[in-house]
PDB file of N, CA and C in Angstrom:
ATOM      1  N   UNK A   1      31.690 117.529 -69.504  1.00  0.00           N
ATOM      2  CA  UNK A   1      30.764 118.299 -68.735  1.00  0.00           C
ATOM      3  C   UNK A   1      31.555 119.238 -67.825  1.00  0.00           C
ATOM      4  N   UNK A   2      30.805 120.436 -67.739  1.00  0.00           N
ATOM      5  CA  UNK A   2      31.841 121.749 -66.914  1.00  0.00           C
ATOM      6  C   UNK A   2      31.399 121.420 -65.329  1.00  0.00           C
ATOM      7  N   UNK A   3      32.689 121.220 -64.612  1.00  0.00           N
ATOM      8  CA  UNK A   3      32.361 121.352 -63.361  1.00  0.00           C
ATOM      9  C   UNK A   3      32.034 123.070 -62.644  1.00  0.00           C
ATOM     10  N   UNK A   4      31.284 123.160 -61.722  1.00  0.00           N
ATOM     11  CA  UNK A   4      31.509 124.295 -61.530  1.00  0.00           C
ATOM     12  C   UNK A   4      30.702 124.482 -59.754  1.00  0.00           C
ATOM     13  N   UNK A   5      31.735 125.203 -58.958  1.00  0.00           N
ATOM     14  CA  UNK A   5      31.569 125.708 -57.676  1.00  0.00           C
ATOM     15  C   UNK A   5      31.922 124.216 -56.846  1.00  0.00           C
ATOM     16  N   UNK A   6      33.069 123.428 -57.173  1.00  0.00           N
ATOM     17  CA  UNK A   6      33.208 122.149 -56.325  1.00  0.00           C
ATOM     18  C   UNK A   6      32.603 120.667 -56.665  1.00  0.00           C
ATOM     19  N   UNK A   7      31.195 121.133 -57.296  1.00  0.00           N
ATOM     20  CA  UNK A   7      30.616 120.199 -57.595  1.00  0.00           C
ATOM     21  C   UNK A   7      30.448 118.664 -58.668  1.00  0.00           C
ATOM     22  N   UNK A   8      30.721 117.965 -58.689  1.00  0.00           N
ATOM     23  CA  UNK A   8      30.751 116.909 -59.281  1.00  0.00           C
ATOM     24  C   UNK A   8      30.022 116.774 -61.015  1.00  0.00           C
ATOM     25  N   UNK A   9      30.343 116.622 -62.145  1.00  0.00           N
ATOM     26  CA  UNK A   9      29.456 116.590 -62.671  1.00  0.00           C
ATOM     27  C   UNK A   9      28.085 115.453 -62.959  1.00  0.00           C
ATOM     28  N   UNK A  10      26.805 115.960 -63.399  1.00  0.00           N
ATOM     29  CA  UNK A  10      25.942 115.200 -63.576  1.00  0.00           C
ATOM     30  C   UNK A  10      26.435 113.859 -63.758  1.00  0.00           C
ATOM     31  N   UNK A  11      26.144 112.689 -63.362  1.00  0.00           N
ATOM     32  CA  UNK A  11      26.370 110.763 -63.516  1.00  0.00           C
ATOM     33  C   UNK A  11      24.673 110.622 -63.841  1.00  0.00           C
ATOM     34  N   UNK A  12      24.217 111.380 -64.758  1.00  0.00           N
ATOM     35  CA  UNK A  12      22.547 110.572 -65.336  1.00  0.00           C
ATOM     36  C   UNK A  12      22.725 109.248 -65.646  1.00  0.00           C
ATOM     37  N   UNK A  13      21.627 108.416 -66.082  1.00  0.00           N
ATOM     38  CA  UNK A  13      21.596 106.828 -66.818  1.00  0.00           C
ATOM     39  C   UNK A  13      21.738 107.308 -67.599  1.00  0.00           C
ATOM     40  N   UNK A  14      21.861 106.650 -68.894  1.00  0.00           N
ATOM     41  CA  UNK A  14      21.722 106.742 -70.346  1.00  0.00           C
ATOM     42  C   UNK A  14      19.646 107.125 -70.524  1.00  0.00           C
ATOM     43  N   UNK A  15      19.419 107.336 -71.520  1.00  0.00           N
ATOM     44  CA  UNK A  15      17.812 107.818 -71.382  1.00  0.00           C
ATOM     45  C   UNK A  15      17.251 107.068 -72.589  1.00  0.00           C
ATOM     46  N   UNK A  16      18.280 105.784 -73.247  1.00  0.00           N
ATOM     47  CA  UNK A  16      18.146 104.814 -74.239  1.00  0.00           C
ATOM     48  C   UNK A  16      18.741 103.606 -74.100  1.00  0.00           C
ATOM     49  N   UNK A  17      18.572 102.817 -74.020  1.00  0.00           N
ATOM     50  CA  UNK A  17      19.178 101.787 -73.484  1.00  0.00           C
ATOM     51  C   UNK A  17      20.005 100.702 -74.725  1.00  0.00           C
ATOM     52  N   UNK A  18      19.283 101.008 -76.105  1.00  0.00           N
ATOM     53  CA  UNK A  18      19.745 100.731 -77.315  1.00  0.00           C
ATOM     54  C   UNK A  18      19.163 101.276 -78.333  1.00  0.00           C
ATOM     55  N   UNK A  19      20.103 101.867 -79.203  1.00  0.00           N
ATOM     56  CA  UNK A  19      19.333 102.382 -80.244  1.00  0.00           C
ATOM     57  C   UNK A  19      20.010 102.245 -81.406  1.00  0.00           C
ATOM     58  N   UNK A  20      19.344 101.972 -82.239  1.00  0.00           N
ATOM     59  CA  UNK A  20      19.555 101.313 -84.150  1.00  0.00           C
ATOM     60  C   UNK A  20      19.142 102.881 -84.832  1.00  0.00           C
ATOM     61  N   UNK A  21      20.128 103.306 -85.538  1.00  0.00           N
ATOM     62  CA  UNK A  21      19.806 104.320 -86.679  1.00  0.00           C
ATOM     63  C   UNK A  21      20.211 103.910 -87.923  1.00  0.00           C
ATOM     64  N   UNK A  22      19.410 104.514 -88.938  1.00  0.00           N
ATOM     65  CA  UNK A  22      19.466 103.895 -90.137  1.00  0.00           C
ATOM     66  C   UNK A  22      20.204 102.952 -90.719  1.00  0.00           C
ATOM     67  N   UNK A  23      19.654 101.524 -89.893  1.00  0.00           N
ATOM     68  CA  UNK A  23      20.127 100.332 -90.188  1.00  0.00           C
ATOM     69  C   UNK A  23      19.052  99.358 -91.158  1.00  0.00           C
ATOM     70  N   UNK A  24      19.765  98.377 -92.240  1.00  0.00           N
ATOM     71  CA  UNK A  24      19.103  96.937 -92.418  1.00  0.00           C
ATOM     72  C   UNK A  24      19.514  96.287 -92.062  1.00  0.00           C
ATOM     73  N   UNK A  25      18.467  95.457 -91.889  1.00  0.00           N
ATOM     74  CA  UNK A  25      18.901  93.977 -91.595  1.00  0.00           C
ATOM     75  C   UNK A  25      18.724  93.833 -90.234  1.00  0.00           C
ATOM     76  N   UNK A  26      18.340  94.498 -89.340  1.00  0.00           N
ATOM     77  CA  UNK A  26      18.792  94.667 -87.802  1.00  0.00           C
ATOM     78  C   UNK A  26      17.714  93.188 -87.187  1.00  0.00           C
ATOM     79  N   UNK A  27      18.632  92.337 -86.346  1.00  0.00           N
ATOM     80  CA  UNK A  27      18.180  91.385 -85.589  1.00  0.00           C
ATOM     81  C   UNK A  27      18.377  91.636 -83.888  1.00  0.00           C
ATOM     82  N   UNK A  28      17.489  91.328 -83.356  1.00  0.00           N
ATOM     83  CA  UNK A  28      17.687  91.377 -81.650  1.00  0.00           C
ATOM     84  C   UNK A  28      17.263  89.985 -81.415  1.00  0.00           C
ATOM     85  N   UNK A  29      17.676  89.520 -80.552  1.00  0.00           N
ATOM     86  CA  UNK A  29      16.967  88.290 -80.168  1.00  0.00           C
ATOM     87  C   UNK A  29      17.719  88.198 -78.721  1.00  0.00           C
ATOM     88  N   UNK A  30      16.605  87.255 -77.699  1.00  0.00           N
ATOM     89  CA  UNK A  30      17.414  86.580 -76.686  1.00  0.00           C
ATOM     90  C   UNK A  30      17.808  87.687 -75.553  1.00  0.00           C
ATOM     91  N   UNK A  31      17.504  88.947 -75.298  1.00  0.00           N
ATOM     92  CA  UNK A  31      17.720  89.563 -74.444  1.00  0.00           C
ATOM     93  C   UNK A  31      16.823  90.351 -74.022  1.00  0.00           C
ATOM     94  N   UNK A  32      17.577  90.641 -72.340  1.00  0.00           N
ATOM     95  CA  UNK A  32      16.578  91.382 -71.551  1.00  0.00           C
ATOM     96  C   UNK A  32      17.500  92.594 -70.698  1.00  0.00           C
ATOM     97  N   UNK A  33      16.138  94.037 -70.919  1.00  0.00           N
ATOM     98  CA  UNK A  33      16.519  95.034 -70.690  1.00  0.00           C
ATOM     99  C   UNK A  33      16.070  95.961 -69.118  1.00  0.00           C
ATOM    100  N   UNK A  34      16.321  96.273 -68.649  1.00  0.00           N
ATOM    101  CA  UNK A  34      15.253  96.709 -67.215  1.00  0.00           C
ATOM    102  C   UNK A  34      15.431  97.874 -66.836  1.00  0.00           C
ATOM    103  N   UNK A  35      14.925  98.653 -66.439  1.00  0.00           N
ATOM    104  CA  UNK A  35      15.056 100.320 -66.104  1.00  0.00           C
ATOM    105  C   UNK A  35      15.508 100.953 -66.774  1.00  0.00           C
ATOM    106  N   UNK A  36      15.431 100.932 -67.933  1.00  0.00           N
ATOM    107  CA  UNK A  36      16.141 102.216 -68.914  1.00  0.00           C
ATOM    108  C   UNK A  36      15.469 103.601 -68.692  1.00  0.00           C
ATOM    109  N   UNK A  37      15.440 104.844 -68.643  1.00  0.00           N
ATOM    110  CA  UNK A  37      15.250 106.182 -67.864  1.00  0.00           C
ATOM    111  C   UNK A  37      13.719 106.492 -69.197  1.00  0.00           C
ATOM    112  N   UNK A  38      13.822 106.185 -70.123  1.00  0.00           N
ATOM    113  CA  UNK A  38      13.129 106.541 -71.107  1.00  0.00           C
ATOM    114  C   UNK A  38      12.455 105.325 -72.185  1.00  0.00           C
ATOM    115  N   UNK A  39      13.444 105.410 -73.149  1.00  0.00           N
ATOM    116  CA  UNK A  39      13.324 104.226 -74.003  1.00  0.00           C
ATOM    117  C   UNK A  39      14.066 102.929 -73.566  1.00  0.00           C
ATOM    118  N   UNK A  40      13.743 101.659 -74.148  1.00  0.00           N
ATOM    119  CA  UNK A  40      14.713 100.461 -73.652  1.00  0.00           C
ATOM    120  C   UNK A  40      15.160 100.627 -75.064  1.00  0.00           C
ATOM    121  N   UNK A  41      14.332 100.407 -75.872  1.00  0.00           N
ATOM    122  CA  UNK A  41      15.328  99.596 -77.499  1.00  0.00           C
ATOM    123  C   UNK A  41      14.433 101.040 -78.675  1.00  0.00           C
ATOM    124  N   UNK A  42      15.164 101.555 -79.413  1.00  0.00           N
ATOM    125  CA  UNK A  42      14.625 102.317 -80.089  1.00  0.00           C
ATOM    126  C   UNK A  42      15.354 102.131 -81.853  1.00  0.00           C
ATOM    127  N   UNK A  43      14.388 102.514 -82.656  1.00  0.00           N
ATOM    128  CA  UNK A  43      14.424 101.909 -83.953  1.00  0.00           C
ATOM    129  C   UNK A  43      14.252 103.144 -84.675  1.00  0.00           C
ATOM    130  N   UNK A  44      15.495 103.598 -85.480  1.00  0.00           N
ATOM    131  CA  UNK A  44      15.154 104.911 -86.051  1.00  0.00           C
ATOM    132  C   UNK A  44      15.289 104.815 -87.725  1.00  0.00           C
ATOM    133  N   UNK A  45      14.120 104.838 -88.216  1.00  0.00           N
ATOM    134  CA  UNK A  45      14.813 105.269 -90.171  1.00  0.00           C
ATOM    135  C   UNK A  45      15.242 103.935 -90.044  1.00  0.00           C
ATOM    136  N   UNK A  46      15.223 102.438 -89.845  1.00  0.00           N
ATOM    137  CA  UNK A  46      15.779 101.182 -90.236  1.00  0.00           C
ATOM    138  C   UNK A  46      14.476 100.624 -90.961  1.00  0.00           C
ATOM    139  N   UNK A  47      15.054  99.630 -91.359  1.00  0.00           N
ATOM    140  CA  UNK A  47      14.414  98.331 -92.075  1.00  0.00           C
ATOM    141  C   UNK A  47      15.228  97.447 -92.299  1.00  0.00           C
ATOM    142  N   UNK A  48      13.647  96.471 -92.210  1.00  0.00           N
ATOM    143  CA  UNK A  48      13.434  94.821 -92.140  1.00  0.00           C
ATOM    144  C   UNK A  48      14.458  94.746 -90.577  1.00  0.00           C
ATOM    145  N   UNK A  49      13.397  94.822 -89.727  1.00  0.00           N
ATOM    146  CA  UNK A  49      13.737  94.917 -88.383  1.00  0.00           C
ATOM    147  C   UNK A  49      13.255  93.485 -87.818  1.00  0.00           C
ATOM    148  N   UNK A  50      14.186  92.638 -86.999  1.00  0.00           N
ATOM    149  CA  UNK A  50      13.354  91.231 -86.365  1.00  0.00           C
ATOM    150  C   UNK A  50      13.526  91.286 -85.042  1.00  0.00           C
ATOM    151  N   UNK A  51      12.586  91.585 -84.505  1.00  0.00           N
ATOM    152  CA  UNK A  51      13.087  91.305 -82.328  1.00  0.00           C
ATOM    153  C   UNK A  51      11.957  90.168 -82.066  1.00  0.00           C
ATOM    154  N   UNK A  52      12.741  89.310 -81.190  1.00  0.00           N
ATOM    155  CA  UNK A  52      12.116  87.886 -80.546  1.00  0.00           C
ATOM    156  C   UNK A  52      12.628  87.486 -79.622  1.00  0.00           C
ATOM    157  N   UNK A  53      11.825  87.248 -78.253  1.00  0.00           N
ATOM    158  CA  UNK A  53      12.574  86.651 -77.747  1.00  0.00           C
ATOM    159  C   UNK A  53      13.209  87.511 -76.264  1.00  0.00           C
ATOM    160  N   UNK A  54      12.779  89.108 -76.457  1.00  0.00           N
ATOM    161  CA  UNK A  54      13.006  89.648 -75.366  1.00  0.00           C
ATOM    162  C   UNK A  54      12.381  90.118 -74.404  1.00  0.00           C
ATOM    163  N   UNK A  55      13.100  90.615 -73.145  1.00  0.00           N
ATOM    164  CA  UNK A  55      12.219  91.071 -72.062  1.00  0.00           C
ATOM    165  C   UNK A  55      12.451  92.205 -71.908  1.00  0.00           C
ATOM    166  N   UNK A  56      11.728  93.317 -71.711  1.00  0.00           N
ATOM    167  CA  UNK A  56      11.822  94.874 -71.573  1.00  0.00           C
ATOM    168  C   UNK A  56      10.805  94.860 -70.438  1.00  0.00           C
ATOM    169  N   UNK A  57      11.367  95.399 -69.040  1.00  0.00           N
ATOM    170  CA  UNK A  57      10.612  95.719 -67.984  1.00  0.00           C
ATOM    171  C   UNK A  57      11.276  97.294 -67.184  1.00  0.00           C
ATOM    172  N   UNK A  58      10.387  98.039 -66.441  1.00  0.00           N
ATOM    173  CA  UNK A  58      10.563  99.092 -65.835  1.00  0.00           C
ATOM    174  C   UNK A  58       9.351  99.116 -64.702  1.00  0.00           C
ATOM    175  N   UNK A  59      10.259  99.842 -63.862  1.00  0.00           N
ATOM    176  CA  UNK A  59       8.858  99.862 -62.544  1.00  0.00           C
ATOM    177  C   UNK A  59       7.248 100.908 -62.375  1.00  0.00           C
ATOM    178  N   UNK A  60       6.185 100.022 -62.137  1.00  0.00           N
ATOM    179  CA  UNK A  60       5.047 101.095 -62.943  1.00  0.00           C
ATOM    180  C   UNK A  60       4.969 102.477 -62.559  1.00  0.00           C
ATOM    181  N   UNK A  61       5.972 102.876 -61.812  1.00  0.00           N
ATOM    182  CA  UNK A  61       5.919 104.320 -61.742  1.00  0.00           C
ATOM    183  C   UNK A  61       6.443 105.165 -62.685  1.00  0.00           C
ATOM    184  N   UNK A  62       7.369 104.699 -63.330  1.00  0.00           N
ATOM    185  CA  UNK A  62       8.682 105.083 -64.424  1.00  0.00           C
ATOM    186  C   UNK A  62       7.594 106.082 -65.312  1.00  0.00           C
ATOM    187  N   UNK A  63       8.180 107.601 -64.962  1.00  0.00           N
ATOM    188  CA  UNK A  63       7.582 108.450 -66.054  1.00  0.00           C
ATOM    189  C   UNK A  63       7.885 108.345 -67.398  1.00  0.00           C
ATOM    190  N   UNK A  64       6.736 108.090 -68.398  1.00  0.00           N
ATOM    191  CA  UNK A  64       6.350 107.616 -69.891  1.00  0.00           C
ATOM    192  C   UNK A  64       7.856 106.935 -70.327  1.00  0.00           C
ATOM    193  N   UNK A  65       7.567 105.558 -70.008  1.00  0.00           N
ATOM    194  CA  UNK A  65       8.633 105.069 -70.198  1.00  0.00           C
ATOM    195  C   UNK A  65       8.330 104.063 -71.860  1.00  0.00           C
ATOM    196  N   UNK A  66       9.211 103.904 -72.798  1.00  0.00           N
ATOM    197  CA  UNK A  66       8.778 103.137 -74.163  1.00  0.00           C
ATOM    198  C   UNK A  66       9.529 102.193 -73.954  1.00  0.00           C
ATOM    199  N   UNK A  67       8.999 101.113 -74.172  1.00  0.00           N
ATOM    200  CA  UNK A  67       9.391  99.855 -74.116  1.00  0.00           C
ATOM    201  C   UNK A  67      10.152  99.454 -75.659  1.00  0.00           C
ATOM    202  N   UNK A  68       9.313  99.748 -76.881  1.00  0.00           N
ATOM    203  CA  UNK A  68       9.856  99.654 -78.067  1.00  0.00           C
ATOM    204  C   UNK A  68       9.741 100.884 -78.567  1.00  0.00           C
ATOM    205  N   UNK A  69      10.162 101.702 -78.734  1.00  0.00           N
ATOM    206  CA  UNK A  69       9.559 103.136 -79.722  1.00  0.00           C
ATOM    207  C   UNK A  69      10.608 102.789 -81.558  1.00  0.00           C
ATOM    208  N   UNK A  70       9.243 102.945 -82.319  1.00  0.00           N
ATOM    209  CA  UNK A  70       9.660 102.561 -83.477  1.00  0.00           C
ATOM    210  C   UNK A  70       9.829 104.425 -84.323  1.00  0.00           C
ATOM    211  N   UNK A  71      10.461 104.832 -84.549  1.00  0.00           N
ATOM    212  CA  UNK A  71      10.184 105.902 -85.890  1.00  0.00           C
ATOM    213  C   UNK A  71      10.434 105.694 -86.939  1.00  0.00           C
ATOM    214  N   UNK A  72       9.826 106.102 -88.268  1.00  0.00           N
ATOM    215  CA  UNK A  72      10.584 106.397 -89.446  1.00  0.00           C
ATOM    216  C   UNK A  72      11.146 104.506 -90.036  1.00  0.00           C
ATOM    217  N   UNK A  73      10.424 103.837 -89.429  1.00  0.00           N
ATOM    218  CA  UNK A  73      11.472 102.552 -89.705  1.00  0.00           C
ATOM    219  C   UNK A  73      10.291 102.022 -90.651  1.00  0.00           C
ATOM    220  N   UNK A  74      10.474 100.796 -91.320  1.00  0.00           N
ATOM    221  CA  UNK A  74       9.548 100.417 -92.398  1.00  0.00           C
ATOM    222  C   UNK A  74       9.839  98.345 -92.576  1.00  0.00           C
ATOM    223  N   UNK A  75       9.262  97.653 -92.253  1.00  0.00           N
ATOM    224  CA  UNK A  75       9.547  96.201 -92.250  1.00  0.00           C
ATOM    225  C   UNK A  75       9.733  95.798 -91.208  1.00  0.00           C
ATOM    226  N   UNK A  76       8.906  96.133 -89.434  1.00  0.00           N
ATOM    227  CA  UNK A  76       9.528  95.700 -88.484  1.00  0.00           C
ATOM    228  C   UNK A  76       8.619  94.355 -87.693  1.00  0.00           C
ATOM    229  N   UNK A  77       9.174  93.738 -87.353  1.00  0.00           N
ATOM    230  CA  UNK A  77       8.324  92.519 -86.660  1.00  0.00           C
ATOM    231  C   UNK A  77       8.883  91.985 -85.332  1.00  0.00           C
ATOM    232  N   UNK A  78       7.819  91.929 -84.267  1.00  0.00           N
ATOM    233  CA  UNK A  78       8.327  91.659 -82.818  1.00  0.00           C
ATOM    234  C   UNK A  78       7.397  90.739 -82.059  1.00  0.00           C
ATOM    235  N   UNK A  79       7.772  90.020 -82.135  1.00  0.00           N
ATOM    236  CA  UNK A  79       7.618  88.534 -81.876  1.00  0.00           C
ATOM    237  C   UNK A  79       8.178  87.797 -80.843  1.00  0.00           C
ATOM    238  N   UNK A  80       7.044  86.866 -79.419  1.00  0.00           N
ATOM    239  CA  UNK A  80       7.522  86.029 -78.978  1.00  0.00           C
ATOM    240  C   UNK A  80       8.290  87.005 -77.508  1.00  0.00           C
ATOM    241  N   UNK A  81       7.573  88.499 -77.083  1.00  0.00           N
ATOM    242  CA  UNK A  81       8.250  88.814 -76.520  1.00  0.00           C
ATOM    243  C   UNK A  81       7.503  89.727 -75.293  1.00  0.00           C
ATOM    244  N   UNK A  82       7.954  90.342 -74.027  1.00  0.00           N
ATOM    245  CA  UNK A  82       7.430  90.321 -72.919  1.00  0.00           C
ATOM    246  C   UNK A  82       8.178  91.911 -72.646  1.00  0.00           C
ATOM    247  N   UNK A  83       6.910  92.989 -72.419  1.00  0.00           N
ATOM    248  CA  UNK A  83       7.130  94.199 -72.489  1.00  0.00           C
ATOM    249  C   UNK A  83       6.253  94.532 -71.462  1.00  0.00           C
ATOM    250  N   UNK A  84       7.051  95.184 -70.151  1.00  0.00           N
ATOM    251  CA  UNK A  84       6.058  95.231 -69.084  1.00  0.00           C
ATOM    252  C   UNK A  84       6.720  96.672 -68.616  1.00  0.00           C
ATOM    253  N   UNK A  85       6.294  98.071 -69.048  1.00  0.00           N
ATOM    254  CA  UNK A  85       6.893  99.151 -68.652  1.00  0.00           C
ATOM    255  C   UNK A  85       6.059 100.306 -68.177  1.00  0.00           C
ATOM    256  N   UNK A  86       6.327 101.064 -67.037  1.00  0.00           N
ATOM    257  CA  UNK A  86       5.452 101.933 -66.448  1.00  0.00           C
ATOM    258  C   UNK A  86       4.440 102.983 -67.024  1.00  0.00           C
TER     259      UNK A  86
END
Protein backbone atom coordinates (compact mmCIF):
# COMPACT_ATOMS: atom_id res chain seq x y z
CA UNK A 1 0.00 0.00 0.00
CA UNK A 2 1.38 3.64 -1.11
CA UNK A 3 2.05 5.80 1.71
CA UNK A 4 1.48 9.24 0.95
CA UNK A 5 1.82 12.93 2.71
CA UNK A 6 3.29 11.21 6.18
CA UNK A 7 0.52 9.15 6.62
CA UNK A 8 0.36 5.62 7.72
CA UNK A 9 -1.11 3.13 5.51
CA UNK A 10 -4.75 1.79 5.80
CA UNK A 11 -4.61 -1.36 8.96
CA UNK A 12 -8.52 -2.46 7.76
CA UNK A 13 -9.78 -6.08 9.31
CA UNK A 14 -9.83 -8.61 6.86
CA UNK A 15 -13.71 -8.26 5.33
CA UNK A 16 -13.71 -12.42 5.40
CA UNK A 17 -12.84 -14.12 8.07
CA UNK A 18 -12.53 -17.60 6.08
CA UNK A 19 -12.98 -18.44 2.83
CA UNK A 20 -13.02 -21.95 0.79
CA UNK A 21 -12.70 -21.60 -3.12
CA UNK A 22 -13.24 -24.29 -5.29
CA UNK A 23 -12.81 -26.91 -2.82
CA UNK A 24 -14.16 -30.80 -2.05
CA UNK A 25 -14.51 -32.31 0.61
CA UNK A 26 -14.39 -29.16 2.83
CA UNK A 27 -15.10 -29.90 6.71
CA UNK A 28 -15.40 -27.11 9.52
CA UNK A 29 -16.24 -28.21 12.73
CA UNK A 30 -15.74 -27.03 16.42
CA UNK A 31 -15.13 -23.36 15.93
CA UNK A 32 -16.01 -19.96 16.71
CA UNK A 33 -15.79 -16.76 14.76
CA UNK A 34 -16.77 -13.03 16.06
CA UNK A 35 -16.68 -9.68 14.32
CA UNK A 36 -15.62 -10.38 11.00
CA UNK A 37 -16.20 -6.76 8.96
CA UNK A 38 -18.45 -8.60 6.37
CA UNK A 39 -18.55 -12.28 5.93
CA UNK A 40 -17.39 -14.82 8.83
CA UNK A 41 -17.02 -18.18 6.70
CA UNK A 42 -17.67 -18.00 2.94
CA UNK A 43 -18.09 -20.97 0.46
CA UNK A 44 -17.27 -20.36 -3.13
CA UNK A 45 -17.79 -22.96 -6.32
CA UNK A 46 -17.09 -25.99 -3.50
CA UNK A 47 -18.73 -29.19 -2.83
CA UNK A 48 -19.93 -31.65 -0.42
CA UNK A 49 -19.44 -28.98 2.19
CA UNK A 50 -19.96 -30.16 6.21
CA UNK A 51 -20.02 -27.26 9.04
CA UNK A 52 -21.12 -28.37 12.70
CA UNK A 53 -20.61 -27.33 15.56
CA UNK A 54 -19.87 -23.57 15.17
CA UNK A 55 -20.40 -20.19 16.52
CA UNK A 56 -20.53 -17.11 14.20
CA UNK A 57 -21.50 -13.90 16.16
CA UNK A 58 -21.23 -10.00 15.33
CA UNK A 59 -22.71 -7.02 17.12
CA UNK A 60 -26.45 -6.11 15.93
CA UNK A 61 -25.32 -3.05 14.54
CA UNK A 62 -22.65 -4.61 12.12
CA UNK A 63 -23.61 -3.26 8.58
CA UNK A 64 -25.08 -6.44 6.42
CA UNK A 65 -22.98 -8.65 8.01
CA UNK A 66 -23.15 -12.80 6.53
CA UNK A 67 -22.75 -15.15 8.87
CA UNK A 68 -22.50 -18.09 6.20
CA UNK A 69 -22.65 -16.75 2.57
CA UNK A 70 -22.77 -19.79 0.30
CA UNK A 71 -22.15 -19.15 -3.76
CA UNK A 72 -21.90 -21.31 -6.64
CA UNK A 73 -21.27 -24.30 -4.12
CA UNK A 74 -23.46 -27.54 -4.57
CA UNK A 75 -23.73 -30.44 -1.51
CA UNK A 76 -23.59 -28.16 1.53
CA UNK A 77 -24.90 -29.05 5.05
CA UNK A 78 -24.77 -26.97 8.39
CA UNK A 79 -25.63 -28.48 11.25
CA UNK A 80 -25.74 -28.22 15.07
CA UNK A 81 -24.72 -24.59 14.88
CA UNK A 82 -25.26 -20.93 16.39
CA UNK A 83 -25.29 -17.85 13.97
CA UNK A 84 -26.12 -14.65 15.67
CA UNK A 85 -25.02 -11.63 13.24
CA UNK A 86 -26.17 -8.00 12.85
Amino acid sequence: MLESKGRLPSTKPTLKALRFYGSDGVTVTCITIQNSQQTHLKFDSCTNVQVSGISVSSPGDSPNTDGIHLQNSQNVVIYSSTLACG
